[in-house]
PDB file of N, CA and C in Angstrom:
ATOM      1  N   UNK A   1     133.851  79.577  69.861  1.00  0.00           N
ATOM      2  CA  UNK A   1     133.448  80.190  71.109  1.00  0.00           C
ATOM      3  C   UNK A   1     134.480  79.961  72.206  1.00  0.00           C
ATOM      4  N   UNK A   2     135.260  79.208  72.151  1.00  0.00           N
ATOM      5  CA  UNK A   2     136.416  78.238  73.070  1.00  0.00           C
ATOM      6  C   UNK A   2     137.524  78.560  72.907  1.00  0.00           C
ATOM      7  N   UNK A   3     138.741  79.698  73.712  1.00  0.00           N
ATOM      8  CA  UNK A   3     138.435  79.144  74.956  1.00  0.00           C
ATOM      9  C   UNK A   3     137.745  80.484  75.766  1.00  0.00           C
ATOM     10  N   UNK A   4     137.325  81.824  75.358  1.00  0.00           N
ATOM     11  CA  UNK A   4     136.993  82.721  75.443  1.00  0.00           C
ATOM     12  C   UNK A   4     135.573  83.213  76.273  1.00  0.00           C
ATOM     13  N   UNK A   5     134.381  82.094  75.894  1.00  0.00           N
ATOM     14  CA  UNK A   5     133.027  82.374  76.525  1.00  0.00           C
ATOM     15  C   UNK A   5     133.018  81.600  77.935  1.00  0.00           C
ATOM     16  N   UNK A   6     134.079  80.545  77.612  1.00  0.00           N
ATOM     17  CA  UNK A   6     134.115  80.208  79.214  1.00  0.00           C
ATOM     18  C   UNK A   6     134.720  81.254  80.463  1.00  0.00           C
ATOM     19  N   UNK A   7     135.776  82.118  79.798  1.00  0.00           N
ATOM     20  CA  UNK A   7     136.326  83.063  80.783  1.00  0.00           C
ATOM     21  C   UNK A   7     134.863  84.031  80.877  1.00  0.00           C
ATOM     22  N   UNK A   8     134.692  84.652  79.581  1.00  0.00           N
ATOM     23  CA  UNK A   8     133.050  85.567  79.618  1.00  0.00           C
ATOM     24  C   UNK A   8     132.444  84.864  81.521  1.00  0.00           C
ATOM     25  N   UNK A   9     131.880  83.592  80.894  1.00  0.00           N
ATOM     26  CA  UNK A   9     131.040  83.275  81.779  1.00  0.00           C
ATOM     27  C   UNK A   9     131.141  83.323  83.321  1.00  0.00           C
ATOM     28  N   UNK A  10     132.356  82.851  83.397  1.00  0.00           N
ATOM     29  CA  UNK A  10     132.863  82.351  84.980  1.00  0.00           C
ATOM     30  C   UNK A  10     133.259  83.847  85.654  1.00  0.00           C
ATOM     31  N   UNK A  11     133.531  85.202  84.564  1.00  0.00           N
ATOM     32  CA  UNK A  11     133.527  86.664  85.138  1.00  0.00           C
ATOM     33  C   UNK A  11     132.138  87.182  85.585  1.00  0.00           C
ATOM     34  N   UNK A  12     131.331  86.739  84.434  1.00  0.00           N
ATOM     35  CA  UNK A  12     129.919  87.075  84.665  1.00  0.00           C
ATOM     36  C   UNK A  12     129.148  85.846  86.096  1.00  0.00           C
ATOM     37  N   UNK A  13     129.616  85.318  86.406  1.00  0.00           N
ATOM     38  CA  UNK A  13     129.441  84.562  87.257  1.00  0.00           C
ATOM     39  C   UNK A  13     129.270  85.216  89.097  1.00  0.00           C
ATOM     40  N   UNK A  14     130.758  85.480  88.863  1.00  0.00           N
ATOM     41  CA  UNK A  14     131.142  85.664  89.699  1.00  0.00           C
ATOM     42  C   UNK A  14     130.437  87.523  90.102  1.00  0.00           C
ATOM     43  N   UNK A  15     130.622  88.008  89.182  1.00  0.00           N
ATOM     44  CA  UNK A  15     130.326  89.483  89.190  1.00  0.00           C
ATOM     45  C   UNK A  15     128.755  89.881  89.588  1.00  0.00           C
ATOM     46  N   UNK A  16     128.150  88.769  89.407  1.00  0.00           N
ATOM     47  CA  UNK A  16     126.410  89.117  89.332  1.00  0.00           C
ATOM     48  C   UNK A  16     125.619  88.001  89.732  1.00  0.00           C
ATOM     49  N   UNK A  17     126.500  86.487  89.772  1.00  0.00           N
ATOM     50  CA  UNK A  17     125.363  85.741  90.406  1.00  0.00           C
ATOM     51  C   UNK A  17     125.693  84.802  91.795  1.00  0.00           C
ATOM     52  N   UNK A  18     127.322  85.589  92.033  1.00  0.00           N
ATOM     53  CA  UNK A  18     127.267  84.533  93.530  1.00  0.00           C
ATOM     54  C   UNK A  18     127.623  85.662  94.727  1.00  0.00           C
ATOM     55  N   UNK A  19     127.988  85.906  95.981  1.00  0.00           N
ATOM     56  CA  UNK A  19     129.320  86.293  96.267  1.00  0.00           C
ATOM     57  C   UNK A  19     130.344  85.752  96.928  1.00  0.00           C
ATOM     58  N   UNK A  20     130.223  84.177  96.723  1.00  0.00           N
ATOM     59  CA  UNK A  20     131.981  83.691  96.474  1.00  0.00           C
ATOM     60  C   UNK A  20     131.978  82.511  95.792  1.00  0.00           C
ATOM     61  N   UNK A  21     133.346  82.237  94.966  1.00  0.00           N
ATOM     62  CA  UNK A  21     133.048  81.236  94.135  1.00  0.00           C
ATOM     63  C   UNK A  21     134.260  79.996  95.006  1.00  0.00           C
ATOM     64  N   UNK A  22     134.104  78.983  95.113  1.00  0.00           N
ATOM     65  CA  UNK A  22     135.122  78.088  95.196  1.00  0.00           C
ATOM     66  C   UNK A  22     135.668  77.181  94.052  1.00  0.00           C
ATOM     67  N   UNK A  23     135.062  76.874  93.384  1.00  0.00           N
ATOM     68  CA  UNK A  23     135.539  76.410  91.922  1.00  0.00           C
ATOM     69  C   UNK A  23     134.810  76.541  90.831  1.00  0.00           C
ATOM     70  N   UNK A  24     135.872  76.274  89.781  1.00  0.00           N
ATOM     71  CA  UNK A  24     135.087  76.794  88.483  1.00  0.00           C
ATOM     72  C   UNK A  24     136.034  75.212  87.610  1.00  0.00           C
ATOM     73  N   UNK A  25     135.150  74.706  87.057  1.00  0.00           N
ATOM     74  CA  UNK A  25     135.102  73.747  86.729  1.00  0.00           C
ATOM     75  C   UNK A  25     134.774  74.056  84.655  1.00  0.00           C
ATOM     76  N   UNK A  26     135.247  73.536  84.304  1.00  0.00           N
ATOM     77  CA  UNK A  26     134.991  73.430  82.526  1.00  0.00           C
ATOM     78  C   UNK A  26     134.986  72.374  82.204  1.00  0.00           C
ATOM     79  N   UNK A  27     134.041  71.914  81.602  1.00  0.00           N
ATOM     80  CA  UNK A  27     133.796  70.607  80.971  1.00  0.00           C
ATOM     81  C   UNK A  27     133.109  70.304  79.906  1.00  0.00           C
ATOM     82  N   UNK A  28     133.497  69.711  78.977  1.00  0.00           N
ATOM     83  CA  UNK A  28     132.998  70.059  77.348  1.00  0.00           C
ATOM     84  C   UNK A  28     132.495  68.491  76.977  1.00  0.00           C
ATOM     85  N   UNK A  29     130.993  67.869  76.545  1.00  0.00           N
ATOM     86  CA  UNK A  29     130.604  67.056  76.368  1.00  0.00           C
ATOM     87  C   UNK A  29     129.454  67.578  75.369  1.00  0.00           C
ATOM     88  N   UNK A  30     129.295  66.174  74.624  1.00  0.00           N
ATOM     89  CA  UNK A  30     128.086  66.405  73.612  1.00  0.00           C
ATOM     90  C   UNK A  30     127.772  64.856  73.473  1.00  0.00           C
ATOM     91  N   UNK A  31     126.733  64.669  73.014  1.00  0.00           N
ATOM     92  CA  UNK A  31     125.920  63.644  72.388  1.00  0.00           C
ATOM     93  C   UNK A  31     126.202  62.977  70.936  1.00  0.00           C
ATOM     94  N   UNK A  32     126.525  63.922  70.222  1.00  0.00           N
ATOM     95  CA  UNK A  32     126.679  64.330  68.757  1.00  0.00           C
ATOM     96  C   UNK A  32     127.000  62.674  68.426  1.00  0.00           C
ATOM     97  N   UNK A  33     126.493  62.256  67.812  1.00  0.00           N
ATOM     98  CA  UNK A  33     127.294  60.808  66.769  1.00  0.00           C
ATOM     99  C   UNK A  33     127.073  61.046  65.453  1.00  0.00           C
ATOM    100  N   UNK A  34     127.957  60.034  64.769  1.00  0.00           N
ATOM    101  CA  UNK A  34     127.812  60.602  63.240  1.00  0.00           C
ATOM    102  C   UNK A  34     127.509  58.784  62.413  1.00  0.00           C
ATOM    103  N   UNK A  35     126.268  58.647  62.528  1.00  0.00           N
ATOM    104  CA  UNK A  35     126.256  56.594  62.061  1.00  0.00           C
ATOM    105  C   UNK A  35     127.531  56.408  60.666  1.00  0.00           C
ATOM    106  N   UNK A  36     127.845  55.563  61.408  1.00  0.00           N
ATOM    107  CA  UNK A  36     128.489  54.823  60.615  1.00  0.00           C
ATOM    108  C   UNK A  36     130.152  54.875  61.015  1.00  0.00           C
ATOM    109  N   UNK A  37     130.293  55.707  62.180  1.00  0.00           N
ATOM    110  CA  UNK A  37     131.784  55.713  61.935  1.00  0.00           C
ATOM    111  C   UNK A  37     131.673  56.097  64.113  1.00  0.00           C
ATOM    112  N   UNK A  38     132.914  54.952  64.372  1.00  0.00           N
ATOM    113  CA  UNK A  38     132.399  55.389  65.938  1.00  0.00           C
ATOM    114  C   UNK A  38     133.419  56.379  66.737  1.00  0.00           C
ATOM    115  N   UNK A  39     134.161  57.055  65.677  1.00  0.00           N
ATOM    116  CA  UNK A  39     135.222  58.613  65.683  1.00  0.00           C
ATOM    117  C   UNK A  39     134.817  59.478  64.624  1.00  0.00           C
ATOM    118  N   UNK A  40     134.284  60.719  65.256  1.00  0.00           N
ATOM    119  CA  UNK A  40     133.570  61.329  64.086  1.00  0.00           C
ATOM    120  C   UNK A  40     134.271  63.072  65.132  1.00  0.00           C
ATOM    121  N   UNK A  41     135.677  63.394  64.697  1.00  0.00           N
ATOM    122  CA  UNK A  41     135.654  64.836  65.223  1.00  0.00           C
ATOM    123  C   UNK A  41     134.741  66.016  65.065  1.00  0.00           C
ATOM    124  N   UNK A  42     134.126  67.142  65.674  1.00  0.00           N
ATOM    125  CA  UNK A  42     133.320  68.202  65.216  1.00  0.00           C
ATOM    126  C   UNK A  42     134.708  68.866  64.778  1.00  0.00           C
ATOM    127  N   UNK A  43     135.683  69.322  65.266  1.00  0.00           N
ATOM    128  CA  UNK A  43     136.544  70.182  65.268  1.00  0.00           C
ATOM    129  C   UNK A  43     137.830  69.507  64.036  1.00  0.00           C
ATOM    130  N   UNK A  44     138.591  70.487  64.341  1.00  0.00           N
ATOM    131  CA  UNK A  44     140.081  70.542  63.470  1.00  0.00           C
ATOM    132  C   UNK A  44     140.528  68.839  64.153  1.00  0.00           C
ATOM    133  N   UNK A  45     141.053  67.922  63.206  1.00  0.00           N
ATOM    134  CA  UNK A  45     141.312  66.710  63.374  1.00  0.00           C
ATOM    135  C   UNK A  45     142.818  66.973  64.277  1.00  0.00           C
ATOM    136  N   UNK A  46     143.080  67.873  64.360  1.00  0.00           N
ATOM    137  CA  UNK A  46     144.380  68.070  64.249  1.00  0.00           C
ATOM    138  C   UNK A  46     144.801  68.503  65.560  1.00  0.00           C
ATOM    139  N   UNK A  47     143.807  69.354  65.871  1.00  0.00           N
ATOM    140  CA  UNK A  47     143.665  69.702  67.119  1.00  0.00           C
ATOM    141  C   UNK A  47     143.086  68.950  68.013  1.00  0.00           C
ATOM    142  N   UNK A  48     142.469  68.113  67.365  1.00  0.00           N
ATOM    143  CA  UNK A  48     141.868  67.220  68.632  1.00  0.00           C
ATOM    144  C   UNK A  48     142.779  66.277  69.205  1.00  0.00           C
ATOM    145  N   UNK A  49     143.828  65.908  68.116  1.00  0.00           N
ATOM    146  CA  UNK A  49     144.480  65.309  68.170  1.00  0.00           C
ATOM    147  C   UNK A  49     145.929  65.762  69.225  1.00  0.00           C
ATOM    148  N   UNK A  50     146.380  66.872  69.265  1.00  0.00           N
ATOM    149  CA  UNK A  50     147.068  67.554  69.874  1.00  0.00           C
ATOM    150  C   UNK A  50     146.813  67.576  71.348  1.00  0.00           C
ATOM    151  N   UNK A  51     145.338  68.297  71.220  1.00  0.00           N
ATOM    152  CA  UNK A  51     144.600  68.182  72.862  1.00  0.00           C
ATOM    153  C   UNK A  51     144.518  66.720  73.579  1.00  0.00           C
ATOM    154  N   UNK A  52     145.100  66.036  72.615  1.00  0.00           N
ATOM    155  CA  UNK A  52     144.596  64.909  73.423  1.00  0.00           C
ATOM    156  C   UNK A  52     145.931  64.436  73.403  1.00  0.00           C
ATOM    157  N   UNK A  53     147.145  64.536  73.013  1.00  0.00           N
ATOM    158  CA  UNK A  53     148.129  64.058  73.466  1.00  0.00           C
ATOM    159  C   UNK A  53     149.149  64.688  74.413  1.00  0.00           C
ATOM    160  N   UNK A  54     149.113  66.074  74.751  1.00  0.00           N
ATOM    161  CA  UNK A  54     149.457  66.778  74.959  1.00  0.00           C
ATOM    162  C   UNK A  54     149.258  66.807  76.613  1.00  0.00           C
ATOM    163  N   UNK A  55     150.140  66.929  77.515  1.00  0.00           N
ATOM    164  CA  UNK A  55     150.197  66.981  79.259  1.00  0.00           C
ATOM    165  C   UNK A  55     148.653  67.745  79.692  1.00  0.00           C
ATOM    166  N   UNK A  56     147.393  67.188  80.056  1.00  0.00           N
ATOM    167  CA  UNK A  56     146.635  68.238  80.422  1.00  0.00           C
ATOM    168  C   UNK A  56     147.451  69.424  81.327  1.00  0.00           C
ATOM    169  N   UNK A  57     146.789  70.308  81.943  1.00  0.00           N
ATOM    170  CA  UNK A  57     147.383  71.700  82.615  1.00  0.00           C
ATOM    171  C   UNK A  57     146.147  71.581  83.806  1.00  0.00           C
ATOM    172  N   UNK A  58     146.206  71.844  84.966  1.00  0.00           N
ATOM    173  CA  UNK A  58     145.318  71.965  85.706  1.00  0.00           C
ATOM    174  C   UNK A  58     146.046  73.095  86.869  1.00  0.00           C
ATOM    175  N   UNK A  59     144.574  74.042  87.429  1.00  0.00           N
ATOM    176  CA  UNK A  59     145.421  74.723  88.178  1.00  0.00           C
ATOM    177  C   UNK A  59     144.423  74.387  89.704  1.00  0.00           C
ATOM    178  N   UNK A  60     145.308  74.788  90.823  1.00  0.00           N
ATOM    179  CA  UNK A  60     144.372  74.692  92.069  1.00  0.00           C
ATOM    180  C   UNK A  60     145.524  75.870  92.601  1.00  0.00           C
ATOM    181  N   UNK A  61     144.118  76.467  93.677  1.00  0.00           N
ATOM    182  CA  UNK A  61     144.474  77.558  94.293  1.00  0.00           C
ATOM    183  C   UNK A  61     146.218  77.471  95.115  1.00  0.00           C
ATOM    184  N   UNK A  62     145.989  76.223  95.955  1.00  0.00           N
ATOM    185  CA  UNK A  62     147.164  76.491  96.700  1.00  0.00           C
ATOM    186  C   UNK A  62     148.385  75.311  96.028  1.00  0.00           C
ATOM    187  N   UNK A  63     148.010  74.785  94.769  1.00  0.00           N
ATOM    188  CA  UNK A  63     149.230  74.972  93.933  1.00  0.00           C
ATOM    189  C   UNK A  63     150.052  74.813  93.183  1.00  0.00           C
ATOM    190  N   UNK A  64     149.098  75.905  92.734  1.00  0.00           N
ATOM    191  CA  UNK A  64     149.261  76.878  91.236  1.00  0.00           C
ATOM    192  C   UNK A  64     149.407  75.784  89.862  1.00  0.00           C
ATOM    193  N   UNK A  65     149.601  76.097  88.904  1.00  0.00           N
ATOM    194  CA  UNK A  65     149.788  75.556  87.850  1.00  0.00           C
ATOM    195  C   UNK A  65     150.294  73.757  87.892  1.00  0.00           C
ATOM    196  N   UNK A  66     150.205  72.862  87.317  1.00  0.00           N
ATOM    197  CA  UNK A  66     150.737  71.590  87.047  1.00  0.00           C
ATOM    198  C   UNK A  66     150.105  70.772  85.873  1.00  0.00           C
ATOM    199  N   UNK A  67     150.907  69.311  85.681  1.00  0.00           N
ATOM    200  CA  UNK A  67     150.503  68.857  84.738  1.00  0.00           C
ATOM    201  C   UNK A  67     149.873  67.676  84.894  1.00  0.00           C
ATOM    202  N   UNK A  68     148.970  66.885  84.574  1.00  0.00           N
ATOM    203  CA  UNK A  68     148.294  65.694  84.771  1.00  0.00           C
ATOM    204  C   UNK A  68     149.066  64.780  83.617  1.00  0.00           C
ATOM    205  N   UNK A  69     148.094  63.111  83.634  1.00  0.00           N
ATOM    206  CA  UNK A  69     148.517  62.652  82.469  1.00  0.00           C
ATOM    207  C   UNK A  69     146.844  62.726  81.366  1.00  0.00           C
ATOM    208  N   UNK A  70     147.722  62.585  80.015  1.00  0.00           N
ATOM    209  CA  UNK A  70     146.241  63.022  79.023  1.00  0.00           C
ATOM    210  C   UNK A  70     145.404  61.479  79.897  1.00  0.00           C
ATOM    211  N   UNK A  71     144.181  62.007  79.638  1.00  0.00           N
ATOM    212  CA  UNK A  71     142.782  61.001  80.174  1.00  0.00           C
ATOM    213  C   UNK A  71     142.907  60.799  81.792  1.00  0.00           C
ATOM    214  N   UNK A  72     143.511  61.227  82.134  1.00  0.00           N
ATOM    215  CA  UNK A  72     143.288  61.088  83.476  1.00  0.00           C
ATOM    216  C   UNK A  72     142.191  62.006  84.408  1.00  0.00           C
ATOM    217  N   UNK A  73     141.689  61.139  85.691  1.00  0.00           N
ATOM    218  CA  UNK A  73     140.859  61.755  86.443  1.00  0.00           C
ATOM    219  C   UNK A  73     139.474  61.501  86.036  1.00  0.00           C
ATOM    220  N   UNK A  74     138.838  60.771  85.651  1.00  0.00           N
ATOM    221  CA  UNK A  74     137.870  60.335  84.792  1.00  0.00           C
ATOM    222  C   UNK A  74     136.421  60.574  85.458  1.00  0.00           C
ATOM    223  N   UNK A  75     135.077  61.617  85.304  1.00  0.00           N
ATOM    224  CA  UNK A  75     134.366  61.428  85.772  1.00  0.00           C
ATOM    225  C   UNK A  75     133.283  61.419  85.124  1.00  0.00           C
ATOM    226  N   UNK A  76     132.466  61.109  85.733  1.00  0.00           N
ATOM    227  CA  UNK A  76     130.677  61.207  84.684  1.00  0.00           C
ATOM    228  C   UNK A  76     130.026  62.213  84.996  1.00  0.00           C
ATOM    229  N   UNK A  77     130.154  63.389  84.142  1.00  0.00           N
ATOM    230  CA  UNK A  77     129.286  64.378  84.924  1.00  0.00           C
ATOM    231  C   UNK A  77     127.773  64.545  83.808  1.00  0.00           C
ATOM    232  N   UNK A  78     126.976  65.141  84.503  1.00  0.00           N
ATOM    233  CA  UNK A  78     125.800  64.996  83.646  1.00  0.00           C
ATOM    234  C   UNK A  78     125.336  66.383  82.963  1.00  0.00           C
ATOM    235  N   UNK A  79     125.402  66.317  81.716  1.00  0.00           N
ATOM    236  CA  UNK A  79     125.153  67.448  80.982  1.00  0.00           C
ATOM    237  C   UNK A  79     123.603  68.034  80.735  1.00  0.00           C
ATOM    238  N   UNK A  80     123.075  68.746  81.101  1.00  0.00           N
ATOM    239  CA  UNK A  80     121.850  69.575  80.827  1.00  0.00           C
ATOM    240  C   UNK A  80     121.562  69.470  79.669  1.00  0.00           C
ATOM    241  N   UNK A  81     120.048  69.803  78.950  1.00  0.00           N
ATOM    242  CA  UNK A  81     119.480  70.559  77.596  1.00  0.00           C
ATOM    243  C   UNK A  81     119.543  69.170  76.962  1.00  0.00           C
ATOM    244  N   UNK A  82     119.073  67.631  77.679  1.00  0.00           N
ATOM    245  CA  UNK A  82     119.223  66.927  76.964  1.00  0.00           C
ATOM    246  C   UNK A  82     120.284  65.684  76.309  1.00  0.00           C
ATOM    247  N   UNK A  83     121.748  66.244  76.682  1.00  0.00           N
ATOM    248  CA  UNK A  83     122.776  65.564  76.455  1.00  0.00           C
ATOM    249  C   UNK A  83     122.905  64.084  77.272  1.00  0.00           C
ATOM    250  N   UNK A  84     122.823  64.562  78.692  1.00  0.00           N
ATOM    251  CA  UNK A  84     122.747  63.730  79.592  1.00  0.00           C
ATOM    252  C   UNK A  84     124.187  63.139  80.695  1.00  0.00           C
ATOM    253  N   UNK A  85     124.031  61.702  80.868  1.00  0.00           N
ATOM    254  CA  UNK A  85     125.906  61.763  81.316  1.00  0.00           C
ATOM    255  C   UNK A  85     126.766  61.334  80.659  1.00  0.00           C
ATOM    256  N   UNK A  86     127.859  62.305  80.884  1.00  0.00           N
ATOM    257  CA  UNK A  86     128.849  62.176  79.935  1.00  0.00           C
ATOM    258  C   UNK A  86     130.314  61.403  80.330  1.00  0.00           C
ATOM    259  N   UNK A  87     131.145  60.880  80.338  1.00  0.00           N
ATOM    260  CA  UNK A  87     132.641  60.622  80.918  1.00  0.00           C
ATOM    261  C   UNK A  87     133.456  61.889  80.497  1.00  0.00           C
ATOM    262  N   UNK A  88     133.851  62.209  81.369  1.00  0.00           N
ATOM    263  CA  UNK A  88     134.897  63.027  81.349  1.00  0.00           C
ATOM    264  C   UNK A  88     136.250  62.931  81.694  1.00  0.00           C
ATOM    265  N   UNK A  89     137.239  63.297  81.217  1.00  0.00           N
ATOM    266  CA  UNK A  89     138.808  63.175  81.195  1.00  0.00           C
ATOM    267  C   UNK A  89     139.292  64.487  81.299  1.00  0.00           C
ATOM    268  N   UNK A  90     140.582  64.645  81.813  1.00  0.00           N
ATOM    269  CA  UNK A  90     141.939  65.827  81.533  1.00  0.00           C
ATOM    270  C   UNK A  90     142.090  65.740  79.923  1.00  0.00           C
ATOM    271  N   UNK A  91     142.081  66.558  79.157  1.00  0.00           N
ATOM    272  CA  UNK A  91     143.068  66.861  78.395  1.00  0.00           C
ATOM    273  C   UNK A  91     143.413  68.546  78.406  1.00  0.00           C
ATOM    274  N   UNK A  92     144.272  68.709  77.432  1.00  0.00           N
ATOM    275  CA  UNK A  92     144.882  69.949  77.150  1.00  0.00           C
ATOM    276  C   UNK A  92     143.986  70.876  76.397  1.00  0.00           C
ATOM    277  N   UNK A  93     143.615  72.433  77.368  1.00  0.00           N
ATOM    278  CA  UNK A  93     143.170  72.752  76.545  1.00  0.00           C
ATOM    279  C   UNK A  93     142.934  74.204  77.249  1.00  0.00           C
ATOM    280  N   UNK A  94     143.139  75.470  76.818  1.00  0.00           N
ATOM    281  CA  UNK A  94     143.459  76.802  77.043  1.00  0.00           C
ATOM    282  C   UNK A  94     142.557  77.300  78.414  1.00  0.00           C
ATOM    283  N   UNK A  95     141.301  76.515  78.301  1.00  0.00           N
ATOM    284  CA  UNK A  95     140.204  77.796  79.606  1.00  0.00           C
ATOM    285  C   UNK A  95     141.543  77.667  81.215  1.00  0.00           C
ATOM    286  N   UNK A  96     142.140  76.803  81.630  1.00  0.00           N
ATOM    287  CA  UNK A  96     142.937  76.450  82.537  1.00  0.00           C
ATOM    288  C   UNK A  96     143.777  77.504  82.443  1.00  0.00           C
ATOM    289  N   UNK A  97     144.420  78.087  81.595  1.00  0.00           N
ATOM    290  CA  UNK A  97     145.232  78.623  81.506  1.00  0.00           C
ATOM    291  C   UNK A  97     144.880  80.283  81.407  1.00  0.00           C
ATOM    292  N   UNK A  98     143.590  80.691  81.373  1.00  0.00           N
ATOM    293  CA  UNK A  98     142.873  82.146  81.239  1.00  0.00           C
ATOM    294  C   UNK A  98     142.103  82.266  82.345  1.00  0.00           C
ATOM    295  N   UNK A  99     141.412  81.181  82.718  1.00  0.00           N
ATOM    296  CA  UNK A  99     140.396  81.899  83.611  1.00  0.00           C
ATOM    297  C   UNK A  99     141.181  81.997  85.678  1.00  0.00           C
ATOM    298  N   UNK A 100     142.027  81.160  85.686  1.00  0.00           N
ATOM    299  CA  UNK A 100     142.805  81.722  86.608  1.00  0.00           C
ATOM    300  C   UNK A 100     143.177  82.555  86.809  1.00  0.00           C
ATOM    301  N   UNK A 101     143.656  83.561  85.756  1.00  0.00           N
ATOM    302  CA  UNK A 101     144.591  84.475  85.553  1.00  0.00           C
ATOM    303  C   UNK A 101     143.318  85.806  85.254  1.00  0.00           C
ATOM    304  N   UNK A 102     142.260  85.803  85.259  1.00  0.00           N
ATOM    305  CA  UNK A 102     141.288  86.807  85.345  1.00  0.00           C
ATOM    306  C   UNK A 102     140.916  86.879  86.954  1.00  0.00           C
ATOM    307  N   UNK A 103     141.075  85.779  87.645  1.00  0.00           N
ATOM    308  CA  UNK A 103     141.279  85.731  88.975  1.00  0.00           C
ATOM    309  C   UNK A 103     142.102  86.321  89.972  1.00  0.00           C
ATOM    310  N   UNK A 104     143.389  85.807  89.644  1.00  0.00           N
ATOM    311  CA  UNK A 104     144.836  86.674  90.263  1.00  0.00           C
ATOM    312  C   UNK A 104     144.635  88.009  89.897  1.00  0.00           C
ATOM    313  N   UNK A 105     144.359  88.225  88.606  1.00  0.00           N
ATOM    314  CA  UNK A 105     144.625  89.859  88.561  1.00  0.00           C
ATOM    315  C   UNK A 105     143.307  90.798  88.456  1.00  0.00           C
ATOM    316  N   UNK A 106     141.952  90.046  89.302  1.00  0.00           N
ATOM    317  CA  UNK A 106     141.063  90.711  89.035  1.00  0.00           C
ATOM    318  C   UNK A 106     140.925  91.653  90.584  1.00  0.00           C
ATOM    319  N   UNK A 107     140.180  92.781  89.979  1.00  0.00           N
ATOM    320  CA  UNK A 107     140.636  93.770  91.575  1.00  0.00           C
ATOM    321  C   UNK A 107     139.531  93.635  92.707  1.00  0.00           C
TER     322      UNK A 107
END
């Protein structure tokens, strides 16, 4: 679904449920454990691995594109449907890099 339904969303957002947005924020947390092992990837090992070594990308309006360090910026945000709060970090990973750019060039 990633990194694609987040751009979906934050268009559909903007188009039908606000009229102005100041930030758009992505943040990916789960609950998920797997007993017995206290690193258990859902995804490609490989990629997780990448995303996580790799310069996060962050963009802000006035400026523009840059790079963080991986894990940096650390917050607890609290996830809905049950999950609850989560820690959150920078890493590398595409919605940064699309949903800006549906922004700049949206009419």
């Amino acid at each position: 679904m990633e990194p694609g339904l987040s751009d979906v969303f934050a268009r559909y957002a903007a188009d039908r449920l606000f009229d102005e947005i100041d930030e758009i924020g992505v943040r990916d947390g789960a609950n998920l454990t797997v007993e017995g092992y206290d690193f258990a990837p859902s995804f490609s090992i490989w990629t997780t691995i990448e995303e996580c070594l790799n310069p996060p990308v962050v963009y802000e309006r006035d400026r523009g594109w840059f790079t963080t360090a991986p894990f940096s910026e650390p917050e607890v945000f609290d996830f809905p449907a049950g999950i609850g709060p989560v820690e959150c970090v920078n890493v590398e990973h595409e919605e940064v890099l699309l949903v800006p750019a549906g922004w700049t060039h949206a009419a």
